[in-house]
N, C-alpha and C. Protein backbone atom coordinates (compact mmCIF):
# COMPACT_ATOMS: atom_id res chain seq x y z
N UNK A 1 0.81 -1.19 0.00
CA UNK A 1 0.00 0.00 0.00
C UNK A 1 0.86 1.26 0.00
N UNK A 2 1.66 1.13 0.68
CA UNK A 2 2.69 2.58 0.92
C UNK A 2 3.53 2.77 -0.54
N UNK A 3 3.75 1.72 -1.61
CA UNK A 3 4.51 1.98 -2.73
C UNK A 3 3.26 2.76 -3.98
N UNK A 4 1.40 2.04 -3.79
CA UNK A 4 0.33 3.07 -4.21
C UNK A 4 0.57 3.86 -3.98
N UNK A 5 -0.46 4.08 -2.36
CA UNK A 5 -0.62 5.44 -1.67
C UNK A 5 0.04 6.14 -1.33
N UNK A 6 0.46 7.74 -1.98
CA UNK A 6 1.64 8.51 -1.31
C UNK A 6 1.15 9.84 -0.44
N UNK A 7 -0.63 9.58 -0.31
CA UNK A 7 -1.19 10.79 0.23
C UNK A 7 -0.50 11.33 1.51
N UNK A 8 0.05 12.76 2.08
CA UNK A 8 0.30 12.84 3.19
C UNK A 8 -0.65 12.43 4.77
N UNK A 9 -1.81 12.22 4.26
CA UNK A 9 -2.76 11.63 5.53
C UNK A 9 -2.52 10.69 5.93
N UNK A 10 -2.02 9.68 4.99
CA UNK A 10 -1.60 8.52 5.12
C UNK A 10 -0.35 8.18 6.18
N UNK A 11 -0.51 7.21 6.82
CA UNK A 11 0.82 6.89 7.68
C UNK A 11 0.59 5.27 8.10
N UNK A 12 2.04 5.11 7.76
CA UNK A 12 1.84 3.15 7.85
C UNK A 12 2.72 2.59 9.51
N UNK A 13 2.26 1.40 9.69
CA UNK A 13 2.63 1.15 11.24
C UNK A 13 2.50 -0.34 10.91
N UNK A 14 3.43 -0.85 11.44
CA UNK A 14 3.96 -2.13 12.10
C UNK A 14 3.08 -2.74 13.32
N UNK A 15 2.55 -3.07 13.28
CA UNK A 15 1.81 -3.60 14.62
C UNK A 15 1.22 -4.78 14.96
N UNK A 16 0.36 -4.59 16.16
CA UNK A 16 -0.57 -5.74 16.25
C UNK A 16 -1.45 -5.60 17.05
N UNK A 17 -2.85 -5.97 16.61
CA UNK A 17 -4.10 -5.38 17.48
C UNK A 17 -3.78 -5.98 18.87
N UNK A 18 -2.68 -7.17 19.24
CA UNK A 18 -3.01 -7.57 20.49
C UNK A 18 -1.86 -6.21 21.05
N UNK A 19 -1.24 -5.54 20.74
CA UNK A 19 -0.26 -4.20 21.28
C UNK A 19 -1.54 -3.05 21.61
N UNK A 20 -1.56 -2.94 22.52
CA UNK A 20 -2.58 -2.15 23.34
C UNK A 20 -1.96 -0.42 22.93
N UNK A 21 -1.13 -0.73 23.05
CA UNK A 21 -0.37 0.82 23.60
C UNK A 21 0.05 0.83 21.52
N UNK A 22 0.52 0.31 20.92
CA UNK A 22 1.00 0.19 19.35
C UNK A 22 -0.31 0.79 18.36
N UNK A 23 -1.49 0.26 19.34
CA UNK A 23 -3.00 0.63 18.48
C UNK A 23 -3.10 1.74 18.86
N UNK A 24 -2.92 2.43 20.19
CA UNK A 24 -3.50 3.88 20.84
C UNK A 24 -2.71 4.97 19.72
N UNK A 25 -1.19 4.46 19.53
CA UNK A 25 -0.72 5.15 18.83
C UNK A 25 -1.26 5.51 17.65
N UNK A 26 -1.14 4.65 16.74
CA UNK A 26 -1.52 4.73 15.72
C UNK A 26 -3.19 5.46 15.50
N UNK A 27 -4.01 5.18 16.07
CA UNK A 27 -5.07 6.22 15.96
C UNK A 27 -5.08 7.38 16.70
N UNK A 28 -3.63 7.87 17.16
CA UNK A 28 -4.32 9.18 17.13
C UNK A 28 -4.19 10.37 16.10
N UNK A 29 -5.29 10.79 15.76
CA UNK A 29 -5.23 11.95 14.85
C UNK A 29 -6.05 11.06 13.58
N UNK A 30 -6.75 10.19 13.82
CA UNK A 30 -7.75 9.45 12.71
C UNK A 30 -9.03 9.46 13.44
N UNK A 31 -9.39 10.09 12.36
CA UNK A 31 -11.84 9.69 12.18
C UNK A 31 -11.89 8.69 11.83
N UNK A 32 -11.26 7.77 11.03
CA UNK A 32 -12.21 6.37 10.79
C UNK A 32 -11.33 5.09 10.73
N UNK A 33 -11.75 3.89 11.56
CA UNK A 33 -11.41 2.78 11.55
C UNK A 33 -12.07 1.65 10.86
N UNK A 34 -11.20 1.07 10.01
CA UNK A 34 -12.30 -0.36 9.40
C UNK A 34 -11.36 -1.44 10.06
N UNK A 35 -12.30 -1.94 11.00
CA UNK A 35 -11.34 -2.93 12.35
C UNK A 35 -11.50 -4.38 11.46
N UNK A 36 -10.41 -5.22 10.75
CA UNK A 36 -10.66 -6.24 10.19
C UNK A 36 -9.46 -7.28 10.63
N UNK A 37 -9.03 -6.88 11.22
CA UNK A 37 -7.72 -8.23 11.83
C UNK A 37 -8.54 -9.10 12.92
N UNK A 38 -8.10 -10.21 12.38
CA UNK A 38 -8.39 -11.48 12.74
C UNK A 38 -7.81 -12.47 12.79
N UNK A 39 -8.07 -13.44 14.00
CA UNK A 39 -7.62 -14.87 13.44
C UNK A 39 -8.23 -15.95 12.83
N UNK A 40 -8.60 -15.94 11.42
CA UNK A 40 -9.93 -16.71 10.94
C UNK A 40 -9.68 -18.04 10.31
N UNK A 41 -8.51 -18.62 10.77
CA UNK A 41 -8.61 -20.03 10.11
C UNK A 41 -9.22 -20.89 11.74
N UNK A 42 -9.93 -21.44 11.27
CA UNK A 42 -11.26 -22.41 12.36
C UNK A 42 -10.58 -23.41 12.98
N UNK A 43 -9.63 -24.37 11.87
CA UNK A 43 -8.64 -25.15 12.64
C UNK A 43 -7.77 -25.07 13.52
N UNK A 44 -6.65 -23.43 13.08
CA UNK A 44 -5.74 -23.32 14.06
C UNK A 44 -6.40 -22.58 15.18
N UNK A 45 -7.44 -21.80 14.98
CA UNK A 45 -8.27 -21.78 16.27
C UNK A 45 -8.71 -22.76 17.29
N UNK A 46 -9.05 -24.09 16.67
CA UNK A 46 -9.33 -24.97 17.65
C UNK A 46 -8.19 -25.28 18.30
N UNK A 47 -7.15 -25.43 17.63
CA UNK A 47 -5.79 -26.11 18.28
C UNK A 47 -5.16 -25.00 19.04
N UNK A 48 -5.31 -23.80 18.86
CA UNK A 48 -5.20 -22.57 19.88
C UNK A 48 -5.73 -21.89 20.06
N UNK A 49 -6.69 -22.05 20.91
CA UNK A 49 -7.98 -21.71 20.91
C UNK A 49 -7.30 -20.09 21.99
N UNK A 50 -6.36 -20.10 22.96
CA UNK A 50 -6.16 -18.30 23.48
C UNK A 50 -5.60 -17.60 22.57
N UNK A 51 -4.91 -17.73 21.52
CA UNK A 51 -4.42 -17.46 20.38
C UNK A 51 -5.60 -16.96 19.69
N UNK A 52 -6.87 -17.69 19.56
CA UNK A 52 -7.72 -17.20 19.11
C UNK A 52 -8.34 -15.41 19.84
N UNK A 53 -8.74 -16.01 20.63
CA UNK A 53 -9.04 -15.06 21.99
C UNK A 53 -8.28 -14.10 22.05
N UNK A 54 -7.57 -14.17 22.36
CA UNK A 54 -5.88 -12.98 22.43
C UNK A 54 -5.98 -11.93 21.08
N UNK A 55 -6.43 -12.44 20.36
CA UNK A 55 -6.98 -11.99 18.70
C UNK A 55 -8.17 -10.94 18.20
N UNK A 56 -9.08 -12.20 18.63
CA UNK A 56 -10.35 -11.21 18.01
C UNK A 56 -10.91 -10.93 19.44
N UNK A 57 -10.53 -11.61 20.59
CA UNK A 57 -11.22 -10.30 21.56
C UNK A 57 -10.54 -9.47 22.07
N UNK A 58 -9.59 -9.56 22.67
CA UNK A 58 -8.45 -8.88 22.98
C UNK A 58 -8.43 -7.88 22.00
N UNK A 59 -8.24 -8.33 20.96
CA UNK A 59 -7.71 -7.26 19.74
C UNK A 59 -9.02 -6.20 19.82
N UNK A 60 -9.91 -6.87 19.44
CA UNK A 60 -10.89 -5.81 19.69
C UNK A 60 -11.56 -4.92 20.96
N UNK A 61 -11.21 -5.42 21.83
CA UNK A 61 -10.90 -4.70 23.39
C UNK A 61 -9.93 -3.51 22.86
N UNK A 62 -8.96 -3.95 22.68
CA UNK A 62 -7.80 -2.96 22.42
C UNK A 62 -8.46 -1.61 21.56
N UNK A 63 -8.94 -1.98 20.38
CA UNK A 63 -9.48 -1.50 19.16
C UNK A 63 -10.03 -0.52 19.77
N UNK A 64 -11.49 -0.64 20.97
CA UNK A 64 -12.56 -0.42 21.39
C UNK A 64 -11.78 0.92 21.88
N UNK A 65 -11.13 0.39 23.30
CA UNK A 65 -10.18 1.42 23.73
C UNK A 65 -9.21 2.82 23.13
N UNK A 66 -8.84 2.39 21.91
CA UNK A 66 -8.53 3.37 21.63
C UNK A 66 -8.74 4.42 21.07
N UNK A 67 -9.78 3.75 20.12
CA UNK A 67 -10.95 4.76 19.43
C UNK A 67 -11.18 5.70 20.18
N UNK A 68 -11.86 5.46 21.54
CA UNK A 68 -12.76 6.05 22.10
C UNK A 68 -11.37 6.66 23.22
N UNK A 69 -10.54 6.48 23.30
CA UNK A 69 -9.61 7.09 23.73
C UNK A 69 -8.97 8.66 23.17
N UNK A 70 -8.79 8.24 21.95
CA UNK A 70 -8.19 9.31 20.49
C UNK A 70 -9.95 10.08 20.27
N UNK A 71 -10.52 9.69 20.16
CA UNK A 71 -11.87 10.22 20.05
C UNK A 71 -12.29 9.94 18.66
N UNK A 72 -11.94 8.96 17.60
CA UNK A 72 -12.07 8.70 16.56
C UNK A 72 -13.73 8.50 16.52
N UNK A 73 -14.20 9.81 15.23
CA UNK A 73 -15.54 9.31 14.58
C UNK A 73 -15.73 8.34 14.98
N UNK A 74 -15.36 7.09 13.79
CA UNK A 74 -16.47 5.85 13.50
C UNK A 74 -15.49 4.78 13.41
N UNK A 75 -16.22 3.43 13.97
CA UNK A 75 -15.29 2.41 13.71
C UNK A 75 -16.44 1.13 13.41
N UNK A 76 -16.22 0.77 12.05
CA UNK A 76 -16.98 -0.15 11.58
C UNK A 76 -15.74 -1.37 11.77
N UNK A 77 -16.53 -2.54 12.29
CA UNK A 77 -15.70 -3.93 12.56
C UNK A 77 -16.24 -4.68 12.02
N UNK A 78 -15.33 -5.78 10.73
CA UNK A 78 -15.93 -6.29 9.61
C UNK A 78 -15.93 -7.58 10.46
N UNK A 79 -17.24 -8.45 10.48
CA UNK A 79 -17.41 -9.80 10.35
C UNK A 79 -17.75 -10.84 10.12
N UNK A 80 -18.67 -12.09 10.37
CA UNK A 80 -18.66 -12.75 9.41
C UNK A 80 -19.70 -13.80 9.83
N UNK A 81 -20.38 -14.30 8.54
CA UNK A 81 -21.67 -14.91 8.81
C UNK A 81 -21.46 -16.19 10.09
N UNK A 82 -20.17 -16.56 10.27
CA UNK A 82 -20.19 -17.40 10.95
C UNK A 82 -20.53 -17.17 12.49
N UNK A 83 -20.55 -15.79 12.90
CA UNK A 83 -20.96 -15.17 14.16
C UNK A 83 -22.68 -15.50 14.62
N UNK A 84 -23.35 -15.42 13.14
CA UNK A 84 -24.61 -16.01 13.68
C UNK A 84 -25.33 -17.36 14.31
N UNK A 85 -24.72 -18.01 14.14
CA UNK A 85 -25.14 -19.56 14.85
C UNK A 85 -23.64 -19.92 15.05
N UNK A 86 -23.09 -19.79 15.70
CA UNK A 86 -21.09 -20.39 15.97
C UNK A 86 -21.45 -21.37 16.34
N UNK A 87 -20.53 -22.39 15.82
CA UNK A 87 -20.43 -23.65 15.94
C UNK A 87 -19.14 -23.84 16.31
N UNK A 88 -17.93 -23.34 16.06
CA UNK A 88 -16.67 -23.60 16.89
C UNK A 88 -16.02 -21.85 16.94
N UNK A 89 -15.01 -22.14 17.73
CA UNK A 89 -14.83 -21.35 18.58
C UNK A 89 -14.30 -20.07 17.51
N UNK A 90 -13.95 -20.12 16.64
CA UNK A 90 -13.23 -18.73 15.14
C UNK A 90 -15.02 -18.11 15.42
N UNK A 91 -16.74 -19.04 15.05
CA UNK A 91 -17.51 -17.80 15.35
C UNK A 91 -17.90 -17.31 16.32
N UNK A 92 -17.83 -18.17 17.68
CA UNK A 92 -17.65 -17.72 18.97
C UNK A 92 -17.14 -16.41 19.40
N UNK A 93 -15.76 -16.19 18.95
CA UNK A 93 -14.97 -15.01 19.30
C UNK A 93 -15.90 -13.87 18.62
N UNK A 94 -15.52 -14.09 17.06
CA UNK A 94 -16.53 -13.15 16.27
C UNK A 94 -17.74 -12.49 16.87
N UNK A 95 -18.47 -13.65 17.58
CA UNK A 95 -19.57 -13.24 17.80
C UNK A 95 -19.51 -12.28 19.18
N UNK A 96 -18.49 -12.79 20.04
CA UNK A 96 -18.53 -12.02 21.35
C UNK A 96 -17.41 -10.90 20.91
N UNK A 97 -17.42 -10.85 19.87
CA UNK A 97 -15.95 -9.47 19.11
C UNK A 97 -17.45 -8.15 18.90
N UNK A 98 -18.40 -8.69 18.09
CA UNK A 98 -19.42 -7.73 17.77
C UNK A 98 -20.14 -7.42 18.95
N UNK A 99 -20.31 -8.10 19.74
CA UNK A 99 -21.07 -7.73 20.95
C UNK A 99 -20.54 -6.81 21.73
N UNK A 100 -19.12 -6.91 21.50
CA UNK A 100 -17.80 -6.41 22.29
C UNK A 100 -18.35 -4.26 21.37
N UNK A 101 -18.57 -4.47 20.21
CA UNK A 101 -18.25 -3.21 19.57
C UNK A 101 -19.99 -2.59 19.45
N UNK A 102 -21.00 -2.97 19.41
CA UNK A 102 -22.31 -2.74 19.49
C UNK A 102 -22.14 -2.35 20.94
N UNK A 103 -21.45 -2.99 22.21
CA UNK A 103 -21.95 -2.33 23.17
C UNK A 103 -21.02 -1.18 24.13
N UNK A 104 -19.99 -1.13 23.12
CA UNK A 104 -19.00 0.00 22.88
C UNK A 104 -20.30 1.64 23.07
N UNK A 105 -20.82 1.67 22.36
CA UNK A 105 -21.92 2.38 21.96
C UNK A 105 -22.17 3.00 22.90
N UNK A 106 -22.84 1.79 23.96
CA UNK A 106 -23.01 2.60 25.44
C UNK A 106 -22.40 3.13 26.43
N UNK A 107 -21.02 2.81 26.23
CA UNK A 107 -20.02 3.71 27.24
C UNK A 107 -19.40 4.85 26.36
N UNK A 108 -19.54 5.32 25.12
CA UNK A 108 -18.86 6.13 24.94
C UNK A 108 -19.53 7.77 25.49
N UNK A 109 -20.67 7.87 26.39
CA UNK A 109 -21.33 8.70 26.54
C UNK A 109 -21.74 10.05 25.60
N UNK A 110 -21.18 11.08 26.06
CA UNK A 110 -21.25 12.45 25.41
C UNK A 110 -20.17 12.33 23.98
N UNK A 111 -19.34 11.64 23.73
CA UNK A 111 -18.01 11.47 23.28
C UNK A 111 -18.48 10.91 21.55
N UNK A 112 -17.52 11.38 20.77
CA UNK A 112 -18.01 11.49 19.37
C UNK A 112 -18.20 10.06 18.71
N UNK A 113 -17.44 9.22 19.23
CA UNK A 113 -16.90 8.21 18.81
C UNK A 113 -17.98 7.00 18.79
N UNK A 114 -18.98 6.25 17.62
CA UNK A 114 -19.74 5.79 17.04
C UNK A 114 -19.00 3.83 16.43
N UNK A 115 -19.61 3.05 17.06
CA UNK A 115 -19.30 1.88 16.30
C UNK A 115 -19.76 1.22 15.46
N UNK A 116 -19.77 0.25 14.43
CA UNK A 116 -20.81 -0.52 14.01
C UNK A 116 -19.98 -2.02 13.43
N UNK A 117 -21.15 -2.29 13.13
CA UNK A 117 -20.60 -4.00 13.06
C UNK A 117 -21.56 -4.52 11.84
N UNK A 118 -19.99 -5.03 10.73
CA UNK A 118 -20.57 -5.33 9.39
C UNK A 118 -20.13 -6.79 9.17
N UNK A 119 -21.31 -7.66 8.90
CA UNK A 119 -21.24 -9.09 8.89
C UNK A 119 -21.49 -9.17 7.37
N UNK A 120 -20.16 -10.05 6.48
CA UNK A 120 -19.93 -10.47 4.81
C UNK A 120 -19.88 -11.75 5.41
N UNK A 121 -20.54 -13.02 4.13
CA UNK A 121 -20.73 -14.05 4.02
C UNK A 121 -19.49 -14.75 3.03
N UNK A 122 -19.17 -15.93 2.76
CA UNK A 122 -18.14 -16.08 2.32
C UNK A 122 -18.31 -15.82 0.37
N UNK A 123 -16.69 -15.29 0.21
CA UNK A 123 -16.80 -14.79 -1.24
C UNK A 123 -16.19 -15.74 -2.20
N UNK A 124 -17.11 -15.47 -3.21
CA UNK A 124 -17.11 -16.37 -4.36
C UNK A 124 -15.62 -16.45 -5.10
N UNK A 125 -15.17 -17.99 -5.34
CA UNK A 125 -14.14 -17.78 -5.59
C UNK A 125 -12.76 -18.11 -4.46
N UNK A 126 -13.05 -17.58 -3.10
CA UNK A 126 -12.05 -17.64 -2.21
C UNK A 126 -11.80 -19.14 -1.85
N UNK A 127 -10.77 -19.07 -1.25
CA UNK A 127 -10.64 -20.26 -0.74
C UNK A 127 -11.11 -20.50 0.53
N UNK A 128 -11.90 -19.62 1.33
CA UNK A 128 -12.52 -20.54 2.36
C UNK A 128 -12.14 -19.41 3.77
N UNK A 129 -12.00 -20.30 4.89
CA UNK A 129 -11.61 -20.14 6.16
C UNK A 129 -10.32 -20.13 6.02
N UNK A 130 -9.11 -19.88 5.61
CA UNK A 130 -7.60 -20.26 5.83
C UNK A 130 -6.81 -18.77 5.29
N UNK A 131 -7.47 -18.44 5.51
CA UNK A 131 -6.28 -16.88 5.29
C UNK A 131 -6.53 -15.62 6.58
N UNK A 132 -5.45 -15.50 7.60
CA UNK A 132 -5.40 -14.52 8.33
C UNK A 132 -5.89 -12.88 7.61
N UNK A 133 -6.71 -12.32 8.26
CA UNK A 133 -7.10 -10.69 7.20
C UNK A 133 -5.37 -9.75 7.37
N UNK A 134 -5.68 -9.10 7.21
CA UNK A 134 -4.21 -8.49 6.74
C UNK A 134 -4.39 -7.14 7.94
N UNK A 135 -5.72 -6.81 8.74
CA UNK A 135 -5.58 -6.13 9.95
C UNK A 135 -6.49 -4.93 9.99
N UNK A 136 -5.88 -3.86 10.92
CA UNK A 136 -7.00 -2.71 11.20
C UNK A 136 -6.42 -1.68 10.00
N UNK A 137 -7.38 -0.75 9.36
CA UNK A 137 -7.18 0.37 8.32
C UNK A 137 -7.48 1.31 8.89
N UNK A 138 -6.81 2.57 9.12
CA UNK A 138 -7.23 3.45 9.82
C UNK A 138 -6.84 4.86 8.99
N UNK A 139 -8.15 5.27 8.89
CA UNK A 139 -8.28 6.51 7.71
C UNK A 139 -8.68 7.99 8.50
N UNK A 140 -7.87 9.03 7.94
CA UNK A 140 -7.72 10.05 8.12
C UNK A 140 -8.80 11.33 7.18
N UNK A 141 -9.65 12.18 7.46
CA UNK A 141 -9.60 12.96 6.78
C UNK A 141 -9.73 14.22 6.74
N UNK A 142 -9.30 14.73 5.53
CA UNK A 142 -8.93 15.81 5.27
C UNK A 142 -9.38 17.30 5.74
């Protein structure tokens, strides 16, 4: 992305949603988050299942926190049909990840900062459950 995008709003970071203090950084001085890091392969979730946890809730704990820390607008958190009926533990998390950001909502009181939660079904073509997302996008504007 950084060899595309050369906008000055833009700024790239090394991280990891489970870095509490790495995420605060990085949003401050951003309105909008599209929260999409995950750990979404179902297998290595079962076989590490706090690995999982440490991931999509944690991570999104973290997420939650800093938004509403930095005072960021909006933070839409992408997830996934498997959150509606979970059957092992990859929609489990998911599902307690969105619950985690819908009820974000209610503590942010007077404070600008707005969540939402967007559930995609699997895409045509892909290969499935086995690819880690590539993480949080955090957009600036002008």
């Amino acid at each position: 992305m950084q060899q595309v995008f050369h906008e000055p709003v833009m700024r790239y970071f090394i991280g990891d949603v489970r870095g509490r203090v790495r995420i605060r950084e990085a949003m401050h001085g951003v309105d909008y988050v599209v929260h999409a890091a995950a750990l979404k392969q179902v297998p290595a979730s079962e076989y590490n299942p706090m690995e999982c946890i440490k991931t999509n809730l944690h991570g999104a704990e973290n997420v939650i926190s800093a938004a509403i820390e930095n005072e960021v607008r909006n933070v839409i958190a992408l997830s996934t049909d498997k959150a509606s009926n979970p059957i092992n533990l990859y929609g489990a998390t998911k599902l307690a990840s969105d619950k985690l950001f819908v009820a974000a909502n209610n503590i942010v009181g007077s404070r600008r900062t707005r969540f939402s939660v967007v559930r995609y079904g699997n895409v045509v073509g892909s290969r499935g459950s086995v690819r880690q997302s590539p993480g949080t996008i955090l957009l600036k504007t002008c």
